[in-house]
N, C-alpha and C. Protein backbone atom coordinates (compact mmCIF):
# COMPACT_ATOMS: atom_id res chain seq x y z
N UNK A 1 -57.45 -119.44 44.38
CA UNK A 1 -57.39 -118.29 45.24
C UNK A 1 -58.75 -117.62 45.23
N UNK A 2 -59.46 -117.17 46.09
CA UNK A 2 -60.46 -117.19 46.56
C UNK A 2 -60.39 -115.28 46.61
N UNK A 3 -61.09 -114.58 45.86
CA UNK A 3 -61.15 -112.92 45.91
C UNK A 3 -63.11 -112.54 46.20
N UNK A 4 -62.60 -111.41 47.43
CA UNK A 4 -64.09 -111.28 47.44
C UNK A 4 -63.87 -109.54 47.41
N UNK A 5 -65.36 -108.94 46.82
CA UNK A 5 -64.81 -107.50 46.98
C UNK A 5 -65.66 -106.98 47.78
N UNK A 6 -65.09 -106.13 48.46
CA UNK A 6 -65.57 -105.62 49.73
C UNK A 6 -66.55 -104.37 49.42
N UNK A 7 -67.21 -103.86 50.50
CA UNK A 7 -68.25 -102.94 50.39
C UNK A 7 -68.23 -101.93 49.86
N UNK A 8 -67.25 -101.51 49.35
CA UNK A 8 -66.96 -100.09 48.51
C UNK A 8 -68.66 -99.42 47.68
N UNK A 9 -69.06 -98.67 48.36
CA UNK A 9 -69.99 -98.20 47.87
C UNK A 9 -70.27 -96.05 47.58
N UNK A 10 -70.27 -95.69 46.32
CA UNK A 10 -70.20 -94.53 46.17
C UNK A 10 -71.53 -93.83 47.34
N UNK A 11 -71.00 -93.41 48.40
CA UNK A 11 -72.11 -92.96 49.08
C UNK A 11 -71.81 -91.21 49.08
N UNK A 12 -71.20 -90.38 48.62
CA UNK A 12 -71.30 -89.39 48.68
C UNK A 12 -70.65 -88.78 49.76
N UNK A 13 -70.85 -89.91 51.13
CA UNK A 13 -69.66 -88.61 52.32
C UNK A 13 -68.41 -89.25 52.16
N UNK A 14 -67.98 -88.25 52.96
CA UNK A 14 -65.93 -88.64 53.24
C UNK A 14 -65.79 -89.21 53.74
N UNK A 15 -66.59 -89.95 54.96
CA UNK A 15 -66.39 -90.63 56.10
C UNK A 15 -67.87 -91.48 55.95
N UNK A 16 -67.14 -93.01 55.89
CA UNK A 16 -68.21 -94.21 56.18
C UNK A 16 -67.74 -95.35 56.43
N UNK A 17 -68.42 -96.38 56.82
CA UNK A 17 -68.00 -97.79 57.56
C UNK A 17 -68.67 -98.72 57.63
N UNK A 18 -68.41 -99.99 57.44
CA UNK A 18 -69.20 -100.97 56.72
C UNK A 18 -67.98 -102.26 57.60
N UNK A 19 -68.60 -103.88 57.97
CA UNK A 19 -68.18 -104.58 58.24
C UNK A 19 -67.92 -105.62 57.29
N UNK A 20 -67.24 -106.76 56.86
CA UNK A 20 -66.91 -107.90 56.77
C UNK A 20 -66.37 -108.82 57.10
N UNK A 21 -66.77 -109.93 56.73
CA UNK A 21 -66.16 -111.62 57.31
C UNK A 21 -65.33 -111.92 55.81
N UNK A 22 -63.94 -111.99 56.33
CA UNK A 22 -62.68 -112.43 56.22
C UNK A 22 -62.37 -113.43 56.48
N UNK A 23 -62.35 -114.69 55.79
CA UNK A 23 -61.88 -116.30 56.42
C UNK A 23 -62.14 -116.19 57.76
N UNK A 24 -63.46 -116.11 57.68
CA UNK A 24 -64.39 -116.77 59.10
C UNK A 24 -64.07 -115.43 59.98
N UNK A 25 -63.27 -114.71 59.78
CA UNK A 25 -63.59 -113.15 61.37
C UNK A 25 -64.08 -111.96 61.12
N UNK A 26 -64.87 -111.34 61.26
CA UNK A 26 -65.63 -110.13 61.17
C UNK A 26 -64.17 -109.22 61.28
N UNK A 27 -64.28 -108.18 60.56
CA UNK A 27 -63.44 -107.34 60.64
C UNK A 27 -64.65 -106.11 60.13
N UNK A 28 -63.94 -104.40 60.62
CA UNK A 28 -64.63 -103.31 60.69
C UNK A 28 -63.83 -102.49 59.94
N UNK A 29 -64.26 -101.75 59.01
CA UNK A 29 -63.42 -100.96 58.03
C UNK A 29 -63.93 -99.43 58.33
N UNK A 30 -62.99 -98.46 58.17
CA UNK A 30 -63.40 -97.38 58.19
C UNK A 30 -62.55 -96.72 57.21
N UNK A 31 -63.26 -96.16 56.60
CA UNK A 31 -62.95 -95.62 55.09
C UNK A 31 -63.35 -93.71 55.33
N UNK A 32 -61.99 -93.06 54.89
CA UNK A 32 -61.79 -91.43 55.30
C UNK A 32 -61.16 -90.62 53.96
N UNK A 33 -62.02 -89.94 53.76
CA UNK A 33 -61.57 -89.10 52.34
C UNK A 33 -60.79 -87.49 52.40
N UNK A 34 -59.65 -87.53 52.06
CA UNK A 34 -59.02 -86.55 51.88
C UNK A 34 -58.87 -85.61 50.84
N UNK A 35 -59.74 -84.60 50.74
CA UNK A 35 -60.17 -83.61 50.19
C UNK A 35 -58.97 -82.93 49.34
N UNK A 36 -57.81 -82.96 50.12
CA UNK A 36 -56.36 -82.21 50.06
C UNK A 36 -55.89 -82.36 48.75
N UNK A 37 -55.22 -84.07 49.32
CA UNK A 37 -54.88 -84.82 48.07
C UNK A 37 -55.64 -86.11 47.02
N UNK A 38 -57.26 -85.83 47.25
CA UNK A 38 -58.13 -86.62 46.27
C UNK A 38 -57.62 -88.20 47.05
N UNK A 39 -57.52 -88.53 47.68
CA UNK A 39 -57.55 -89.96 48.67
C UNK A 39 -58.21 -90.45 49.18
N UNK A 40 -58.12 -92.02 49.38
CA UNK A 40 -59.12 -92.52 50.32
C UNK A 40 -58.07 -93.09 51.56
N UNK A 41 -58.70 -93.08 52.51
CA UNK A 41 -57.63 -93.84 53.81
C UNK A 41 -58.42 -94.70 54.46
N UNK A 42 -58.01 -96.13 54.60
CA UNK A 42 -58.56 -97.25 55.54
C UNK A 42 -58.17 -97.46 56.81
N UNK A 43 -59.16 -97.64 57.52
CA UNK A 43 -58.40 -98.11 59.34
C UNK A 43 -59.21 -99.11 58.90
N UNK A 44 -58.31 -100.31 59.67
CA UNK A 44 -58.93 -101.18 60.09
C UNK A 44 -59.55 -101.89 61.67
N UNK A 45 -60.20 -102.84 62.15
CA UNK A 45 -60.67 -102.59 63.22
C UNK A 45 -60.98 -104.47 63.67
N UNK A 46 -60.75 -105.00 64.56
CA UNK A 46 -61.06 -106.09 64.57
C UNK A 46 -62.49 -106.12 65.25
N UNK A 47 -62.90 -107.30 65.34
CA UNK A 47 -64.16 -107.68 65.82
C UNK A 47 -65.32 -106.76 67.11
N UNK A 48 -64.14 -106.44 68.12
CA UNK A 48 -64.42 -105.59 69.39
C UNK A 48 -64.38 -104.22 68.99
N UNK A 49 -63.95 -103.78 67.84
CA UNK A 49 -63.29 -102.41 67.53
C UNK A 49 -62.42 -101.89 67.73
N UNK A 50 -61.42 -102.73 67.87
CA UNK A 50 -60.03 -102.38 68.71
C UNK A 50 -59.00 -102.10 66.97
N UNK A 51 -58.66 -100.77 67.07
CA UNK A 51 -58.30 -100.90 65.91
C UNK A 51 -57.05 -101.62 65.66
N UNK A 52 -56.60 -102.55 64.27
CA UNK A 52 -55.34 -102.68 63.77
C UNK A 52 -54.65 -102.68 63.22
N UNK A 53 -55.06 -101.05 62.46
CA UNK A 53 -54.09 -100.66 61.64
C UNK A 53 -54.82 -98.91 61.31
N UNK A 54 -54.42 -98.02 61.48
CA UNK A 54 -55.07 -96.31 60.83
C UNK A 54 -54.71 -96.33 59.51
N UNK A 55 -55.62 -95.37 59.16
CA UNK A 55 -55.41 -94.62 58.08
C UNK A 55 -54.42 -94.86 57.25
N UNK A 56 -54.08 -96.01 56.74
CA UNK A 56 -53.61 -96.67 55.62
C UNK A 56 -54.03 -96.10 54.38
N UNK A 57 -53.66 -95.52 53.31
CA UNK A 57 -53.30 -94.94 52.27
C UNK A 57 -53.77 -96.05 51.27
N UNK A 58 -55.05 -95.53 50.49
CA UNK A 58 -55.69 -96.72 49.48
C UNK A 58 -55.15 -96.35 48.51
N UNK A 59 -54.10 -97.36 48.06
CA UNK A 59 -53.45 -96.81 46.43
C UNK A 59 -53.62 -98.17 46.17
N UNK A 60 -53.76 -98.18 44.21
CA UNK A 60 -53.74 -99.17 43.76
C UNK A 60 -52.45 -99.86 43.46
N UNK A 61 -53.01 -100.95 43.49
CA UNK A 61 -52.12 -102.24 42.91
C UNK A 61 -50.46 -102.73 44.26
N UNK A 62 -51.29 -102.12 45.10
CA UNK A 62 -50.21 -102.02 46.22
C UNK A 62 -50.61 -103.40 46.92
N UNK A 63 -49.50 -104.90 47.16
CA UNK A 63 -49.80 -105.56 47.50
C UNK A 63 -49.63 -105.60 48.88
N UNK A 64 -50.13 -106.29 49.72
CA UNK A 64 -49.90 -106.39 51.11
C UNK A 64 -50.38 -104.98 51.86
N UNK A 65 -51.25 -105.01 52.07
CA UNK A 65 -51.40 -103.72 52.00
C UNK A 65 -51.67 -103.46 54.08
N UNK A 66 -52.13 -105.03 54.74
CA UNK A 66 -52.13 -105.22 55.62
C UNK A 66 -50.92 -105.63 56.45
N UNK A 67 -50.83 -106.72 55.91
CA UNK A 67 -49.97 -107.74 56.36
C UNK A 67 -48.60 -107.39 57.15
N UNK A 68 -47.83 -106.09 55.99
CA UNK A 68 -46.62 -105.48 56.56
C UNK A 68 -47.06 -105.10 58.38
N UNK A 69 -48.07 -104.48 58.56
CA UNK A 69 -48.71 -104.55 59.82
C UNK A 69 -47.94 -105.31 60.82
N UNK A 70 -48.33 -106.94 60.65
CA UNK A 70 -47.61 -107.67 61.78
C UNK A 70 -48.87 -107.57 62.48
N UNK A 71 -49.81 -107.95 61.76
CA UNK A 71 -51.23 -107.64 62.55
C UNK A 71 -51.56 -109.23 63.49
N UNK A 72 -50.35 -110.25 64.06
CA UNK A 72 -50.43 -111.33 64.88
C UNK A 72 -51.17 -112.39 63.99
N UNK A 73 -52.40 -112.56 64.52
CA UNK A 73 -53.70 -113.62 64.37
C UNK A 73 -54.59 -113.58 63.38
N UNK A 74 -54.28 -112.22 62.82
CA UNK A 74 -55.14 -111.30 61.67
C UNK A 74 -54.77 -111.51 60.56
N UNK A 75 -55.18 -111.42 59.30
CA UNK A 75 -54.96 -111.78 57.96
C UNK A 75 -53.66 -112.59 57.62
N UNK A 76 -53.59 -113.85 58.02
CA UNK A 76 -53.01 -115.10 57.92
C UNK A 76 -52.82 -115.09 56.44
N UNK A 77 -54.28 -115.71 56.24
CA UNK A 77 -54.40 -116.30 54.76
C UNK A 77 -54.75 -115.35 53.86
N UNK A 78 -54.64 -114.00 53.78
CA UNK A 78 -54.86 -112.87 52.72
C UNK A 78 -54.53 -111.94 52.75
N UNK A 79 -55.14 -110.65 52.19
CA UNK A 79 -54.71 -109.65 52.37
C UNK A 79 -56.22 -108.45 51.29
N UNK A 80 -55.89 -107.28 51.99
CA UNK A 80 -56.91 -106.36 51.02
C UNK A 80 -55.91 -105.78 50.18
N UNK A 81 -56.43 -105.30 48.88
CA UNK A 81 -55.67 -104.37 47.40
C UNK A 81 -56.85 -103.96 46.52
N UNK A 82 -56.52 -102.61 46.46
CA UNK A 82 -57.18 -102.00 45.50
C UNK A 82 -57.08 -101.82 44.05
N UNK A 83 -58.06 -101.91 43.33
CA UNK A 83 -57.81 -102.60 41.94
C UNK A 83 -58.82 -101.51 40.82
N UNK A 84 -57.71 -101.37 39.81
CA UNK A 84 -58.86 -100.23 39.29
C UNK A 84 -59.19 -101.12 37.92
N UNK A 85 -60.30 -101.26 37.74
CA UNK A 85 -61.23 -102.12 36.69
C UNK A 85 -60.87 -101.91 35.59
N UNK A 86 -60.24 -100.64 35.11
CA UNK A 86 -59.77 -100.14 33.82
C UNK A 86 -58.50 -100.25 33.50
N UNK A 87 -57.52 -101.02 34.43
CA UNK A 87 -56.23 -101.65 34.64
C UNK A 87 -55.42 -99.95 33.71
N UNK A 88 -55.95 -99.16 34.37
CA UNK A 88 -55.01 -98.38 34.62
C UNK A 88 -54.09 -97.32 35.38
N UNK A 89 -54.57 -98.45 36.51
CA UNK A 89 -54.11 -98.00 37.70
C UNK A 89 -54.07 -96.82 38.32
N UNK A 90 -54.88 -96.44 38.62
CA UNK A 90 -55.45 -94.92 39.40
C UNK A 90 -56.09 -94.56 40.30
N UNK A 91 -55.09 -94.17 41.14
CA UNK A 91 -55.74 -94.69 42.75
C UNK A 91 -57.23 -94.34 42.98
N UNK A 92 -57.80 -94.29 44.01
CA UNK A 92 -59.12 -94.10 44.18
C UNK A 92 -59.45 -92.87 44.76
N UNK A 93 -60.35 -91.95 43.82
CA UNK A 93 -60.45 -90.54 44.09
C UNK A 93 -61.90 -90.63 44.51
N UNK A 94 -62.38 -89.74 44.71
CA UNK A 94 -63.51 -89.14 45.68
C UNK A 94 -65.04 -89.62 44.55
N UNK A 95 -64.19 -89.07 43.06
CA UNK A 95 -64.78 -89.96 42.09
C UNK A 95 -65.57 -91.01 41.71
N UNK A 96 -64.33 -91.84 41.70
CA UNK A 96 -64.26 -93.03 41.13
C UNK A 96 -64.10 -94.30 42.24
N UNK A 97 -64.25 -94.50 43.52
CA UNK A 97 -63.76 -95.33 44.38
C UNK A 97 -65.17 -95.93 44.45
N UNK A 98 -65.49 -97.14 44.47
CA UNK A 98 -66.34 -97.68 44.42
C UNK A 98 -67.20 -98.30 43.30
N UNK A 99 -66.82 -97.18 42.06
CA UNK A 99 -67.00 -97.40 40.65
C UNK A 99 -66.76 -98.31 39.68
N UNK A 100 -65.22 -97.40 39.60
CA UNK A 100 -64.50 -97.76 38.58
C UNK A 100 -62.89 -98.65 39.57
N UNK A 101 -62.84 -97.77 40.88
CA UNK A 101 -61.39 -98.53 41.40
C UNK A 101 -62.52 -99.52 43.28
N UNK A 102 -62.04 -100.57 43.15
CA UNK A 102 -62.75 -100.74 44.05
C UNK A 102 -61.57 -101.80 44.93
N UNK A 103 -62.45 -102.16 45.78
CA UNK A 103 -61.50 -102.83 47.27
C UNK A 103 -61.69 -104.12 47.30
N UNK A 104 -60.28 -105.36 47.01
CA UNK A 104 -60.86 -106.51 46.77
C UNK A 104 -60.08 -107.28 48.11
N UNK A 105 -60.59 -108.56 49.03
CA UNK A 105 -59.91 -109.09 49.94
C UNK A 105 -59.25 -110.70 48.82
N UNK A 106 -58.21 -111.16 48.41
CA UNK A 106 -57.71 -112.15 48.07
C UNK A 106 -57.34 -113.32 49.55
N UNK A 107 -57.58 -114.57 49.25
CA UNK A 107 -57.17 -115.18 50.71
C UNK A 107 -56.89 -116.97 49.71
N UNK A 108 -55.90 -117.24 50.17
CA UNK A 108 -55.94 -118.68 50.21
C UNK A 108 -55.83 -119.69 51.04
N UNK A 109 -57.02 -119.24 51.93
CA UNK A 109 -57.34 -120.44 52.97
C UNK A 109 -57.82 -121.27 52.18
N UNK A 110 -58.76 -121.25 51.19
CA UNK A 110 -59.40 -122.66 50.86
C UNK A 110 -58.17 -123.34 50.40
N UNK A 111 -57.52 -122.98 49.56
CA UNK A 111 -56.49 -123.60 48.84
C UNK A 111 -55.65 -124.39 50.09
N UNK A 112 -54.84 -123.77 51.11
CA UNK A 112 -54.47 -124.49 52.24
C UNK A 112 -55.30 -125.64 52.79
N UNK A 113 -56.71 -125.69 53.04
CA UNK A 113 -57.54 -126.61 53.65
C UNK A 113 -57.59 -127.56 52.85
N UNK A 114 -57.71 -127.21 51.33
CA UNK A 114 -58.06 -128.68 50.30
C UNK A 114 -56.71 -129.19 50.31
N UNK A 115 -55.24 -128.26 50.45
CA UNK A 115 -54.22 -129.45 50.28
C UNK A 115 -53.99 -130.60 52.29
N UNK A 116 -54.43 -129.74 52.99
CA UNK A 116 -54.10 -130.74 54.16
C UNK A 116 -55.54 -131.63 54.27
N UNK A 117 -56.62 -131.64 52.99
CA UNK A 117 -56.94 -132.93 53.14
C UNK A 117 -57.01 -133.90 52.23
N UNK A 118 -55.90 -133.42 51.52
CA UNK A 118 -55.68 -134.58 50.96
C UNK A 118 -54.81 -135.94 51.17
């Protein structure tokens, strides 16, 4: 299983956005900090910017965090989850997100491709 971690970078504002390639498709993240309740919230965005999915609620250890979506053509072979390094599970505050709890994509396309050629 194939884990890559995504751009999570402590930049200081509430609001920032950064792209990645996901088993071969560019996808657009937009990452929104809630002051209220110490949160982070993800939209996601496909290639054109067409979003497909808001302000999704970054808590840890929450699997599927896309997928329930029904996002069609979109994360097939994976999914994003947030993971706090100190395995003690604490979601990602204004803090620590990028630090200590950060954003990982898991996918098992390779694993699918090596068994249909064998």
């Amino acid at each position: 299983m194939q884990m890559l971690e995504l751009q999570i970078e402590k930049q200081g504002d509430t609001l920032y956005k950064f792209n990645s390639y996901l088993d071969g498709k560019r996808y657009f993240f937009r990452m929104r900090y809630n002051k209220r309740n110490d949160n982070w919230y993800m939209s996601l965005l496909d290639e054109a910017g067409v979003p497909l999915a808001s302000d999704v609620a970054c808590l840890t250890n929450v699997r599927r965090m896309f997928q329930k979506y029904q996002l069609g053509d979109y994360f097939l072979y994976g999914d994003v989850f947030i993971g706090d390094l100190d395995l003690k599970k604490k979601d990602p505050s204004f803090n620590n997100f990028g630090l200590k709890v950060s954003c990982y994509y898991m996918s098992v396309l390779d694993e699918i491709l090596e068994a249909l050629a064998v």
